[in-house]
N, C-alpha and C. Protein backbone atom coordinates (compact mmCIF):
# COMPACT_ATOMS: atom_id res chain seq x y z
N UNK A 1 7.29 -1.78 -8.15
CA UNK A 1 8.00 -0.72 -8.86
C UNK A 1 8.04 -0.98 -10.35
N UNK A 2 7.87 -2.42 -10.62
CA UNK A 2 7.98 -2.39 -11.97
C UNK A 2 7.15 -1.66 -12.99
N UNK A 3 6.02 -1.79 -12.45
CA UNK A 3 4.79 -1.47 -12.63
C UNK A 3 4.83 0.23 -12.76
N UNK A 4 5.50 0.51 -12.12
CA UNK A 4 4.96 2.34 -12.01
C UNK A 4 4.97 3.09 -13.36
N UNK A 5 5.71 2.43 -14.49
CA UNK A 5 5.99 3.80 -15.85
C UNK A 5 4.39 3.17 -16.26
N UNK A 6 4.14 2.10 -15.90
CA UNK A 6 2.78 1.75 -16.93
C UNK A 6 1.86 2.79 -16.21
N UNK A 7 1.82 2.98 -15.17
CA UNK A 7 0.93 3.44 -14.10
C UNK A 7 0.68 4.87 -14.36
N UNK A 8 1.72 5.42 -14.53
CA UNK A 8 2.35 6.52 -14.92
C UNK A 8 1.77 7.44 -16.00
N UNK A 9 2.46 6.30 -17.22
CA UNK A 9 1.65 6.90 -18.63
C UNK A 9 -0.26 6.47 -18.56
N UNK A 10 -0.58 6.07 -18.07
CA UNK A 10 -1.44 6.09 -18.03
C UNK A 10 -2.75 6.81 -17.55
N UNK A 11 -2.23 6.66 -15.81
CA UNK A 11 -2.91 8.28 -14.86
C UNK A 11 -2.45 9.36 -15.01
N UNK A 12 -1.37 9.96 -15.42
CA UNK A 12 -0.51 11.26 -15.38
C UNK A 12 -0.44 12.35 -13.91
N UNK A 13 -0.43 11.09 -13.54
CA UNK A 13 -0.35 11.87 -11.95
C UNK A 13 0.42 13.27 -11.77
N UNK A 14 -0.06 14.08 -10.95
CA UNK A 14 0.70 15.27 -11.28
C UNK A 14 1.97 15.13 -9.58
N UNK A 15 1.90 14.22 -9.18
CA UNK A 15 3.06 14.08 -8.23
C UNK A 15 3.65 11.82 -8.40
N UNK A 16 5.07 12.24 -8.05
CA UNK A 16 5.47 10.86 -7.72
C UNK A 16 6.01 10.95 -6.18
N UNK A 17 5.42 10.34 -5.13
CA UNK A 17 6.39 9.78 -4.06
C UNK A 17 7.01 8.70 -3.84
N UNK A 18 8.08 8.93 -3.23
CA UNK A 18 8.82 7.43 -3.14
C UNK A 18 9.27 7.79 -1.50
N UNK A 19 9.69 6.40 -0.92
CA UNK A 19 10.46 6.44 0.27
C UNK A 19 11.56 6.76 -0.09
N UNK A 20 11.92 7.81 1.38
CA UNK A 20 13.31 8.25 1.34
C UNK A 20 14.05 7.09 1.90
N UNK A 21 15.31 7.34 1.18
CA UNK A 21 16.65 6.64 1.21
C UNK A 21 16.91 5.41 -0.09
N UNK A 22 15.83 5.72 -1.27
CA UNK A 22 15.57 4.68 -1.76
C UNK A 22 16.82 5.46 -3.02
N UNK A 23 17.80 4.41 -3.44
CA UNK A 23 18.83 4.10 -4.49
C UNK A 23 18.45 4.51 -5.52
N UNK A 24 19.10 5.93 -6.15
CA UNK A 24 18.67 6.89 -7.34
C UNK A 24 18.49 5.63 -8.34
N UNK A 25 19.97 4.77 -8.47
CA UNK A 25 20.56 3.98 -9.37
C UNK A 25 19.38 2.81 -9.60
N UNK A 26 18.52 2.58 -8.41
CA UNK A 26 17.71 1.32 -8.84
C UNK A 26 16.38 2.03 -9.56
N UNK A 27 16.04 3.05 -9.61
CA UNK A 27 14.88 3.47 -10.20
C UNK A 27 15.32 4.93 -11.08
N UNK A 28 16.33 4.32 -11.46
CA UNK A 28 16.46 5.80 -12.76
C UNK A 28 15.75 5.87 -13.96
N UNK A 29 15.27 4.80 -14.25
CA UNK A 29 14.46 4.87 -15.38
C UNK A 29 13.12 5.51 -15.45
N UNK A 30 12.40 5.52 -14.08
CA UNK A 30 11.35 5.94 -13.42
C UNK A 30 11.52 7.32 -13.33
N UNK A 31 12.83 7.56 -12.24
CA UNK A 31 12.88 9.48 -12.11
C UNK A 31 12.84 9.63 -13.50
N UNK A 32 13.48 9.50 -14.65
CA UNK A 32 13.60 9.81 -15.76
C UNK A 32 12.07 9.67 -16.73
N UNK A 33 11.51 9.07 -16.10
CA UNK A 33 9.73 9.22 -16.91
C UNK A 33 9.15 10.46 -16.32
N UNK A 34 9.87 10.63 -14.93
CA UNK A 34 8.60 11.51 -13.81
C UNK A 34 9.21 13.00 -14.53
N UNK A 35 10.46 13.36 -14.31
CA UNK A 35 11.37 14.29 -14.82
C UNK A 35 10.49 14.87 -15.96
N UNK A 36 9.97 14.03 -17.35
CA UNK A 36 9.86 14.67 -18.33
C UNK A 36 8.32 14.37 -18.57
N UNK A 37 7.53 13.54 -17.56
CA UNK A 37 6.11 14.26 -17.99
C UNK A 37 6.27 15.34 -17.08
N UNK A 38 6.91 16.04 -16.09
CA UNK A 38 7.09 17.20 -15.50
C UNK A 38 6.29 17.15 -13.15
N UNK A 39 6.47 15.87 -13.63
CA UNK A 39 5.77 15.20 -11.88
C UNK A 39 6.87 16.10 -10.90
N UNK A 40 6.32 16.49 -9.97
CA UNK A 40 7.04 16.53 -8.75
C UNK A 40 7.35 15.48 -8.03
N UNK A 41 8.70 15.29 -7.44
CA UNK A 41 8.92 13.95 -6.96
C UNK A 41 9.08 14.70 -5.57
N UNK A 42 8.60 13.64 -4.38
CA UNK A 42 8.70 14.02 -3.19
C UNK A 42 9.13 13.06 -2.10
N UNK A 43 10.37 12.54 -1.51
CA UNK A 43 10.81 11.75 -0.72
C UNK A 43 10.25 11.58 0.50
N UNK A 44 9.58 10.90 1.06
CA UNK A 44 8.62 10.86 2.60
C UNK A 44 9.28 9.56 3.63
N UNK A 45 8.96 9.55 4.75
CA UNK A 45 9.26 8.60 5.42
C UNK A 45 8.45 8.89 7.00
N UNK A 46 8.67 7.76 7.62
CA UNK A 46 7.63 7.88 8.91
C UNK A 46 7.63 8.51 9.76
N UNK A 47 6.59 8.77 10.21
CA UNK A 47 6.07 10.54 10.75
C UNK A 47 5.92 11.62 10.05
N UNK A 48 5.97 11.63 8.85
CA UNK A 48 5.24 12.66 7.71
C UNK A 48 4.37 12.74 7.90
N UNK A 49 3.82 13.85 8.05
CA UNK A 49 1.91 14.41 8.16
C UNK A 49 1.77 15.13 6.93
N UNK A 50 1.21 15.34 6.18
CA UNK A 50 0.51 16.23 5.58
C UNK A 50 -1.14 15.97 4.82
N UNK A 51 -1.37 16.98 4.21
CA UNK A 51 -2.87 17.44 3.10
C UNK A 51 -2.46 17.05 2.03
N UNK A 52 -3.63 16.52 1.04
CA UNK A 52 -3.76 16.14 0.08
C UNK A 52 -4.76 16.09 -0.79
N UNK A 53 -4.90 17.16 -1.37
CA UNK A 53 -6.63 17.41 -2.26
C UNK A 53 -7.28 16.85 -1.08
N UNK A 54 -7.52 17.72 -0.13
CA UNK A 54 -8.85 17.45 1.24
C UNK A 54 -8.24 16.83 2.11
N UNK A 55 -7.36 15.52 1.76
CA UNK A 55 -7.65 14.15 2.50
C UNK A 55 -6.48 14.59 3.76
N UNK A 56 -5.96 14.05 4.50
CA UNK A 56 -4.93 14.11 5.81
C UNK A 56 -4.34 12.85 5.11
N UNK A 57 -2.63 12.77 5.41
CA UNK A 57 -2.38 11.71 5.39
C UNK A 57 -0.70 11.49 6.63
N UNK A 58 -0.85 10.09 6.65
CA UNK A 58 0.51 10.17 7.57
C UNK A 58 1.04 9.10 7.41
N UNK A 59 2.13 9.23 6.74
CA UNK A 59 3.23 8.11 6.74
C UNK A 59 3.89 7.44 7.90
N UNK A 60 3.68 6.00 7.83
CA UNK A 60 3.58 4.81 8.74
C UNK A 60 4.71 4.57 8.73
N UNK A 61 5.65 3.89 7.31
CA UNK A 61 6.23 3.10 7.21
C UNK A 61 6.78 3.68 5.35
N UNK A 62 8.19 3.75 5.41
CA UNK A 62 9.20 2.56 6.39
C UNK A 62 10.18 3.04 7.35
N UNK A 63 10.55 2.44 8.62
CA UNK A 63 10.89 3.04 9.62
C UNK A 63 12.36 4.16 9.38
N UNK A 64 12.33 5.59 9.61
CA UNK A 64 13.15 6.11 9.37
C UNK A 64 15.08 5.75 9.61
N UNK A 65 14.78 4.85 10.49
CA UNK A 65 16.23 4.56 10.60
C UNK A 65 16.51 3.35 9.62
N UNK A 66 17.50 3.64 9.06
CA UNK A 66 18.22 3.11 8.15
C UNK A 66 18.71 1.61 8.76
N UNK A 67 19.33 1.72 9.61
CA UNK A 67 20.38 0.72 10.09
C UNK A 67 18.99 -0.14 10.65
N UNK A 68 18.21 0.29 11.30
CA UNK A 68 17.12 -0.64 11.99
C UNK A 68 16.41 -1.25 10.85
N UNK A 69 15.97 -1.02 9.66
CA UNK A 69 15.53 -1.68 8.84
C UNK A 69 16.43 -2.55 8.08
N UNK A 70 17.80 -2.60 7.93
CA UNK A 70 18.61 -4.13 7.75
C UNK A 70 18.64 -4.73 8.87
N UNK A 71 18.51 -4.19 9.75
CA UNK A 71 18.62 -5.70 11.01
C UNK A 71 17.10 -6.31 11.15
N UNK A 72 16.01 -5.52 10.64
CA UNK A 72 14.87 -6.51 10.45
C UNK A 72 14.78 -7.73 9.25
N UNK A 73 15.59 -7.29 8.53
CA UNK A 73 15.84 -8.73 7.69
C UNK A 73 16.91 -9.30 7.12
N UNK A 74 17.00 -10.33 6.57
CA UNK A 74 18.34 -11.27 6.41
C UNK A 74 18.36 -10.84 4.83
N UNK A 75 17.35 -11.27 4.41
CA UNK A 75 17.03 -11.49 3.03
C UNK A 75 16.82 -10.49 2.15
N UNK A 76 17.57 -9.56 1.15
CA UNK A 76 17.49 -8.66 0.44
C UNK A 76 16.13 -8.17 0.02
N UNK A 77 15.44 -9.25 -0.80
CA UNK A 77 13.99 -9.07 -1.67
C UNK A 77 13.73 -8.29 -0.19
N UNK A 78 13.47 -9.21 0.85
CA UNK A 78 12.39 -8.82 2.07
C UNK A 78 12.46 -7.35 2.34
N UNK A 79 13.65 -7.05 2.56
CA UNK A 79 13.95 -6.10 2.83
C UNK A 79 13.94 -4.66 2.09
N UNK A 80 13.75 -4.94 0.68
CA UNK A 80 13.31 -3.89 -0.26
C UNK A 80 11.67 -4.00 0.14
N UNK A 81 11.05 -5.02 0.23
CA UNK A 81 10.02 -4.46 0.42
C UNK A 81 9.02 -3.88 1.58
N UNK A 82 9.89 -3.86 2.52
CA UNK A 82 9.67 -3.12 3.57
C UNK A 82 10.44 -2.03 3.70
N UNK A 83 10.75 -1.43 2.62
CA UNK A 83 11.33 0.18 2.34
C UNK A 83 10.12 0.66 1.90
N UNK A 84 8.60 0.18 1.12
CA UNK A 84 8.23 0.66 0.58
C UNK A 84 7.11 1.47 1.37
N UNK A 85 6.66 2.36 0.85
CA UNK A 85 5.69 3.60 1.66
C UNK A 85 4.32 3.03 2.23
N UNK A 86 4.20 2.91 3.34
CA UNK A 86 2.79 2.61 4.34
C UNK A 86 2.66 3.99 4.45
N UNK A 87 0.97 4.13 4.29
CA UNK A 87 0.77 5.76 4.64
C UNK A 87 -1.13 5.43 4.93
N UNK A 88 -1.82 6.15 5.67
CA UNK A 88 -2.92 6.28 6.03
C UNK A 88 -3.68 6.99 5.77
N UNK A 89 -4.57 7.35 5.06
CA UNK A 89 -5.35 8.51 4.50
C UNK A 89 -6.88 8.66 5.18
N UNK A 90 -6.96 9.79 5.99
CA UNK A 90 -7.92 10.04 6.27
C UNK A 90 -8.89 11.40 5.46
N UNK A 91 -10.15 11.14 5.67
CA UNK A 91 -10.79 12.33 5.19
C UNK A 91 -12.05 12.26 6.01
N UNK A 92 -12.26 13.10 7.23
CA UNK A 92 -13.48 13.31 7.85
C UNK A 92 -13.42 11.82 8.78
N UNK A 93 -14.51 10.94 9.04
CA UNK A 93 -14.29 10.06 9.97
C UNK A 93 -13.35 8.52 8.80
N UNK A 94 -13.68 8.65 7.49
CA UNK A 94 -13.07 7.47 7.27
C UNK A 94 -11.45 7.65 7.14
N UNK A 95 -11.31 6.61 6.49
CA UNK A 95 -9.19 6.58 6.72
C UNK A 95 -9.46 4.71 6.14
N UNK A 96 -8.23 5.06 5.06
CA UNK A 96 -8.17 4.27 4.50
C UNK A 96 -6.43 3.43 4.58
N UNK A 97 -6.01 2.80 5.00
CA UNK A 97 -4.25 2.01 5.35
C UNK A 97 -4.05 1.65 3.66
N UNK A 98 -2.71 1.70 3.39
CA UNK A 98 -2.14 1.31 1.86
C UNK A 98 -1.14 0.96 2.51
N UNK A 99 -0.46 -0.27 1.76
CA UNK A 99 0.09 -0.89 2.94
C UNK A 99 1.17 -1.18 1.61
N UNK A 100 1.09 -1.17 0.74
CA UNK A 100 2.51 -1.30 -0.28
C UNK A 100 3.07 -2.77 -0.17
N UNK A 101 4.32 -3.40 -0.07
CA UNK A 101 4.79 -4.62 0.10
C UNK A 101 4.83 -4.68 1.17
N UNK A 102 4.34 -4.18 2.46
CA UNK A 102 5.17 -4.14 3.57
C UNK A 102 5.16 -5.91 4.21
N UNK A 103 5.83 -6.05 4.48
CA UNK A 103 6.17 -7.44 5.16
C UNK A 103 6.21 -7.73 6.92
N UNK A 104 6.24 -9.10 6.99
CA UNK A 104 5.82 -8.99 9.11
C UNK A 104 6.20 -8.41 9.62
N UNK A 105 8.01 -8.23 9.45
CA UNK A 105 8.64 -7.21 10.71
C UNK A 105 7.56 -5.74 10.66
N UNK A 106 7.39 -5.14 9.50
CA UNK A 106 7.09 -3.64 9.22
C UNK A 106 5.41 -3.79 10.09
N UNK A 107 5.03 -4.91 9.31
CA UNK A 107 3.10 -5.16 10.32
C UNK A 107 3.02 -5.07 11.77
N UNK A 108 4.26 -5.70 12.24
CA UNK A 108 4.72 -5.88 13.77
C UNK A 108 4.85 -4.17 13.93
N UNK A 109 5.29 -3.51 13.46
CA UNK A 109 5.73 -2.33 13.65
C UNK A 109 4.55 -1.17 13.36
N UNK A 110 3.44 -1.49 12.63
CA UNK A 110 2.58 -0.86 12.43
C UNK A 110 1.45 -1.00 13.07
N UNK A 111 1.32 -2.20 13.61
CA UNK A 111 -0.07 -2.99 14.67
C UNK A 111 0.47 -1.69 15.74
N UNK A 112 1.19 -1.16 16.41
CA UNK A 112 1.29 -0.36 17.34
C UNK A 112 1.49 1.66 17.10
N UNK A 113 0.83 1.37 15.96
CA UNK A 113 1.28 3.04 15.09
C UNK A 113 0.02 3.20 14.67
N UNK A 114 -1.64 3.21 16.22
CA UNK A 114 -2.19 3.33 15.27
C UNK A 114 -3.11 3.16 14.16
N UNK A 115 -3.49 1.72 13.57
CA UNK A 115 -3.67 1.97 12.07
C UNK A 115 -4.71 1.75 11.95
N UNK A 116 -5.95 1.74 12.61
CA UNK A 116 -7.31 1.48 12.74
C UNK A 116 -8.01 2.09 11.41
N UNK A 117 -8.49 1.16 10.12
CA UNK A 117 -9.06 2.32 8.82
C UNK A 117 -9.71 1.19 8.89
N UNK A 118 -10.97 2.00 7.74
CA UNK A 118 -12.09 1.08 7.03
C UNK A 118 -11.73 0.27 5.92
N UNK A 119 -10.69 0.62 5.34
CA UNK A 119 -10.20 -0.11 4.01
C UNK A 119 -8.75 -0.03 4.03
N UNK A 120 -8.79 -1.44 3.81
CA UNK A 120 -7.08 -1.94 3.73
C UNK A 120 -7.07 -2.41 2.23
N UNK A 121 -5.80 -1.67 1.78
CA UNK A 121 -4.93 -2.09 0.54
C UNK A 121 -3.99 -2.97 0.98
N UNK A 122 -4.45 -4.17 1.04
CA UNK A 122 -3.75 -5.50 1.28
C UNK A 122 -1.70 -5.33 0.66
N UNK A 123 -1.05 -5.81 1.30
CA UNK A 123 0.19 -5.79 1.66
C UNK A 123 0.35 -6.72 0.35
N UNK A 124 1.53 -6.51 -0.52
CA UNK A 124 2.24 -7.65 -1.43
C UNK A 124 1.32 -8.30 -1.96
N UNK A 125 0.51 -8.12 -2.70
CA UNK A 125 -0.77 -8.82 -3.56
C UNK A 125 -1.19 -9.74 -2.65
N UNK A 126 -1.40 -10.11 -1.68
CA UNK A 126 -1.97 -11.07 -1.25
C UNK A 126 -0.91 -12.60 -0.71
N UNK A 127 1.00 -11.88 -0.50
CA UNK A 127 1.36 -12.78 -0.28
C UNK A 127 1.19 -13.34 1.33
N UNK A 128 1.53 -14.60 1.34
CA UNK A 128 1.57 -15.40 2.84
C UNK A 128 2.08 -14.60 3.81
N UNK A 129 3.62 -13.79 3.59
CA UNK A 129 4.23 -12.90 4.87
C UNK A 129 3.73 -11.61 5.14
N UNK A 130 2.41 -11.89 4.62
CA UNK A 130 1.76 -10.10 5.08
C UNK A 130 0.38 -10.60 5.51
N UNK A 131 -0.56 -9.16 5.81
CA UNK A 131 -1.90 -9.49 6.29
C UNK A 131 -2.10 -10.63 7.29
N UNK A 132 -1.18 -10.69 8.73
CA UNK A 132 -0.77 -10.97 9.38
C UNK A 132 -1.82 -11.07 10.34
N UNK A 133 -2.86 -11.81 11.23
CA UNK A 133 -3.50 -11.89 12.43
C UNK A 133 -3.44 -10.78 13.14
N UNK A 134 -2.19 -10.30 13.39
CA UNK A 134 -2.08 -9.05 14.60
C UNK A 134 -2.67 -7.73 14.05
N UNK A 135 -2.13 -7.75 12.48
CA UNK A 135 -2.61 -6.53 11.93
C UNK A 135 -3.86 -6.78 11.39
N UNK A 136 -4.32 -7.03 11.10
CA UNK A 136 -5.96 -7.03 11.17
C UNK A 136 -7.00 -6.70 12.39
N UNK A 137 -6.14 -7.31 13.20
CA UNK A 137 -6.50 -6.90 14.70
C UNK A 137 -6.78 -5.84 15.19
N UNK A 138 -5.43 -5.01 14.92
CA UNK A 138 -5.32 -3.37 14.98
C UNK A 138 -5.97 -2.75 13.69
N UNK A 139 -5.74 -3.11 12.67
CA UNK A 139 -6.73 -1.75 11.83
C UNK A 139 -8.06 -2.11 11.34
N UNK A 140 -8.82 -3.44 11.45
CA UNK A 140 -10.21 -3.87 11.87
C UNK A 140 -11.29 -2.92 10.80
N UNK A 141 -10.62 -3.36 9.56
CA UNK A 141 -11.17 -3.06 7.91
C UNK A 141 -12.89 -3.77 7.94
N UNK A 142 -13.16 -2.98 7.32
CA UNK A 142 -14.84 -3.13 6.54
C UNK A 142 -14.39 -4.34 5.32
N UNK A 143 -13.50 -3.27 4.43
CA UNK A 143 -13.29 -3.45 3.29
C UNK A 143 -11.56 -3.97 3.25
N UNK A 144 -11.20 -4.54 1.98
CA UNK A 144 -10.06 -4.83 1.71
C UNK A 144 -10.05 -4.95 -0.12
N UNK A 145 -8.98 -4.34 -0.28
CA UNK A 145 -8.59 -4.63 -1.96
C UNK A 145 -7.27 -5.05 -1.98
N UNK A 146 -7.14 -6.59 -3.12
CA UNK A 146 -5.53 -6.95 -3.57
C UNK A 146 -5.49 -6.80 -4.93
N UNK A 147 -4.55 -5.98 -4.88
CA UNK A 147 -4.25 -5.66 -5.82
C UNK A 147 -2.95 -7.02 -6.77
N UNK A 148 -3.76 -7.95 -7.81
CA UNK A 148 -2.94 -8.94 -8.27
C UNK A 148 -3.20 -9.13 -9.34
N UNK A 149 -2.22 -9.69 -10.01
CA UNK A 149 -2.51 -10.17 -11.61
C UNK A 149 -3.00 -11.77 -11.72
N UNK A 150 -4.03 -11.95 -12.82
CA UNK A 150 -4.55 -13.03 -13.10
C UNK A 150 -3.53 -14.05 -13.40
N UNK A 151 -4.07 -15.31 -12.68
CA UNK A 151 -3.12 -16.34 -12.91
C UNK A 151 -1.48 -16.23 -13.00
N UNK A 152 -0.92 -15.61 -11.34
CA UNK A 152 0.03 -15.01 -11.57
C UNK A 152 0.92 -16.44 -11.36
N UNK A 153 2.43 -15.97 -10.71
CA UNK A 153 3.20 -17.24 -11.33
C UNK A 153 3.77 -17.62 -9.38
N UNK A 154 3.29 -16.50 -8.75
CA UNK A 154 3.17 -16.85 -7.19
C UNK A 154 2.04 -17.64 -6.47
N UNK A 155 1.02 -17.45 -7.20
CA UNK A 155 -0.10 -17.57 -7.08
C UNK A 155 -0.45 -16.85 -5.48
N UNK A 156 -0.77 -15.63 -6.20
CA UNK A 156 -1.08 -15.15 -5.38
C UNK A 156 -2.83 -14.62 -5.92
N UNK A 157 -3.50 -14.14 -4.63
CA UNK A 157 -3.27 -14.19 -3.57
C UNK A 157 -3.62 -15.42 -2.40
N UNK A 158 -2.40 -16.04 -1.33
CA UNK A 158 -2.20 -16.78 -1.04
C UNK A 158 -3.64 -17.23 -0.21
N UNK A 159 -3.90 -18.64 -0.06
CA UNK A 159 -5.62 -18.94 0.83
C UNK A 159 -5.10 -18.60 2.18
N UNK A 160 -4.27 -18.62 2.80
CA UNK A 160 -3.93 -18.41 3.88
C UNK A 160 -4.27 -16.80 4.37
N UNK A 161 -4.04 -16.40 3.40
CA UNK A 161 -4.49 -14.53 3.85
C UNK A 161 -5.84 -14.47 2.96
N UNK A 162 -6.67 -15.08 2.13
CA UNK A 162 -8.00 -15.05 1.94
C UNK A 162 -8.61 -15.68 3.28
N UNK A 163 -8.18 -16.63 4.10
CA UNK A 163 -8.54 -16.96 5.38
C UNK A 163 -8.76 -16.14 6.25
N UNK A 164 -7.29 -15.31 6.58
CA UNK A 164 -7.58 -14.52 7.47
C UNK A 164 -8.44 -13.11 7.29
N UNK A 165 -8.35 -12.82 5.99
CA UNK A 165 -9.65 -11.67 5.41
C UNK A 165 -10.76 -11.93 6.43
N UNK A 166 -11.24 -13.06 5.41
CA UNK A 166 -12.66 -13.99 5.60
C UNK A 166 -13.12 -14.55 6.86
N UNK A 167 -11.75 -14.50 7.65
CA UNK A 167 -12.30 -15.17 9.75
C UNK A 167 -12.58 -13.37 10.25
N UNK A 168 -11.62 -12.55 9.73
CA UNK A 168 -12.18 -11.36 10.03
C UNK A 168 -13.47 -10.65 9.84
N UNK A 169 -13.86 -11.10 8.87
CA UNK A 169 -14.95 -10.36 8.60
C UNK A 169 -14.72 -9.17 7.94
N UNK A 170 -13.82 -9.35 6.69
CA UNK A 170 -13.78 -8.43 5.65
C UNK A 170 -14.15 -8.22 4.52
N UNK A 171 -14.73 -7.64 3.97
CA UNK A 171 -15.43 -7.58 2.29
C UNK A 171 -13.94 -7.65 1.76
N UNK A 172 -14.11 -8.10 0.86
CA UNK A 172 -12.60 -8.68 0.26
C UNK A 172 -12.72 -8.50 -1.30
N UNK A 173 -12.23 -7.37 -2.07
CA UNK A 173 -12.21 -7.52 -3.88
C UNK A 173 -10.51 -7.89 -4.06
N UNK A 174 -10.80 -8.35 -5.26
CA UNK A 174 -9.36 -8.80 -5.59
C UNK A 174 -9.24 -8.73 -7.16
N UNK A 175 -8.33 -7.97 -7.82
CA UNK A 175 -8.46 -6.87 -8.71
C UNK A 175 -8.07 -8.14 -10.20
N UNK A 176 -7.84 -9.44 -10.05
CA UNK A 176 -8.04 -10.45 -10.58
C UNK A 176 -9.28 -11.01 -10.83
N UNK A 177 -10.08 -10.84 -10.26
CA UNK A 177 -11.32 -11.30 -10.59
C UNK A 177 -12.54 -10.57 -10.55
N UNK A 178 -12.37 -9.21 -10.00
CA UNK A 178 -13.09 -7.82 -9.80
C UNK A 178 -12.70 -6.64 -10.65
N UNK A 179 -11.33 -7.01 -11.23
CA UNK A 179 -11.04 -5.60 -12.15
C UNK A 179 -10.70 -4.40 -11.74
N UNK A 180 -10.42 -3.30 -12.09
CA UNK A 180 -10.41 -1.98 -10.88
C UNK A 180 -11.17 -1.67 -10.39
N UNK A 181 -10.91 -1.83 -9.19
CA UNK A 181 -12.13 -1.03 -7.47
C UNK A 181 -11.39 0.08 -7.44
N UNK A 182 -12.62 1.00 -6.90
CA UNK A 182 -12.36 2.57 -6.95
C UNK A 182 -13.24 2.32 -5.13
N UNK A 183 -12.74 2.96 -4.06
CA UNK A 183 -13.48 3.30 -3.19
C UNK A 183 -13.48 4.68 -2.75
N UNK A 184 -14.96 5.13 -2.79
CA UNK A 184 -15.33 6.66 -2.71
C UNK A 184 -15.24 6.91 -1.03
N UNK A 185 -14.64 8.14 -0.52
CA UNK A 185 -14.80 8.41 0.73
C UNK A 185 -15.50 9.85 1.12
N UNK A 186 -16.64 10.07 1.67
CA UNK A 186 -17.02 11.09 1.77
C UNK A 186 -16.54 11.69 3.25
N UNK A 187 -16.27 11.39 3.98
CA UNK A 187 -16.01 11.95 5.15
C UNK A 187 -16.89 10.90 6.43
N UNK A 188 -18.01 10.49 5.94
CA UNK A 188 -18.46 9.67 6.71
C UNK A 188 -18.92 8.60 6.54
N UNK A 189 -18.70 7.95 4.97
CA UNK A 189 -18.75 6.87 4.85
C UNK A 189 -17.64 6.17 3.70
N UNK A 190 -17.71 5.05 3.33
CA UNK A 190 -16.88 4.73 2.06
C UNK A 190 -18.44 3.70 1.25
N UNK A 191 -17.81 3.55 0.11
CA UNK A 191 -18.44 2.69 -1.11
C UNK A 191 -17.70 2.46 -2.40
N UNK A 192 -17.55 0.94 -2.06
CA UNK A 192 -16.79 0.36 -3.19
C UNK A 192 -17.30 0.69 -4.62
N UNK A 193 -16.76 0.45 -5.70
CA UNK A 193 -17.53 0.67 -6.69
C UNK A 193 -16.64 -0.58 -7.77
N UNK A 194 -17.18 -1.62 -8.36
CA UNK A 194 -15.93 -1.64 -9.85
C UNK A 194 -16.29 -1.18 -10.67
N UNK A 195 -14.70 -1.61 -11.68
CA UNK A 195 -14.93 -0.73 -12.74
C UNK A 195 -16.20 -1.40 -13.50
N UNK A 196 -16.56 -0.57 -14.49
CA UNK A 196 -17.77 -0.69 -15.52
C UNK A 196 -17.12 -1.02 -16.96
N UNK A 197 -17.15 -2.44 -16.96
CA UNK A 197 -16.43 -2.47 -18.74
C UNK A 197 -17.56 -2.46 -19.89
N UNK A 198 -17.06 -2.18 -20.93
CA UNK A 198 -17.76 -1.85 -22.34
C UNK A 198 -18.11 -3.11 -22.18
């Protein structure tokens, strides 16, 4: 979340979603960017279907009940980040999983929702409590992108989930040492691309 006004001014997205039930008070600074470049903000949560410039999409995660998502964790951080939006995007035969911070309980909960895509947007940059054995299992990626900053101060992303990429048999970019990946989906195939610097 920190990240989003940079994100923001930058793409000018003409929509913001967030998970519903999420605390006006912790991201007012954000509604207040979206508000006045003029974004539509749209609250989603699991079992949302809809269209999207072509694509199908359906929100996974995070589980609509409130009370069931504090009893999946002890620990505050954890638990914010398994509020955050899992959603699946299909277009024609491919379908791509974005998996946001989601953490084990939420993976446990998504290995059965499902999530079979060609390209996974790796969970929490690449930390240890995500990208989990089971879920790889179930959505059985071509491709994978982590999204992380160089020489971060977690060091992420962790070898333990470059392991399990790599026993899978996943093409694996990692936006630290690859830069921005763009993957194109035509309906029946995907292709990575990076970016092209000056």
């Amino acid at each position: 979340m920190g990240g989003m006004p940079a994100l923001i001014a930058n793409f000018r997205p003409r929509e913001l979603w967030l998970p519903e039930g999420i605390p006006d008070e912790e991201i007012r600074g954000l509604l207040r960017q979206a508000r006045q470049l003029g974004l539509k903000i749209t609250y989603r949560k699991a079992g949302d279907v809809f269209q999207f410039g072509g694509a199908n999409f359906r929100v996974l995660a995070p589980a609509p009940d409130l009370e069931l998502r504090a009893q999946m964790h002890e620990a505050e951080d954890k638990r914010r980040n398994d509020e955050s939006l899992v959603m699946k995007v299909s277009l024609g035969e491919i379908s791509a999983l974005l998996e946001a911070d989601a953490e084990k309980p939420t993976e446990k909960f998504l290995a059965d929702e499902y999530p079979a895509a060609d390209v996974l947007k790796v969970a929490h940059h690449g930390s240890a409590s995500s990208t989990n054995e089971f879920l790889l299992e179930a959505v059985r990626p071509k491709f994978a992108v982590i999204s992380v900053g160089a020489r971060n101060v977690y060091h992420h992303p962790r070898a333990e989930v470059l392991g399990r990429l790599q026993q899978s048999g996943v093409v694996t970019y990692r936006t630290d040492l690859d830069g921005a990946t763009s993957f194109f989906l035509d309906g029946k195939s995907v292709t990575p691309q990076l970016a092209v610097l000056p």
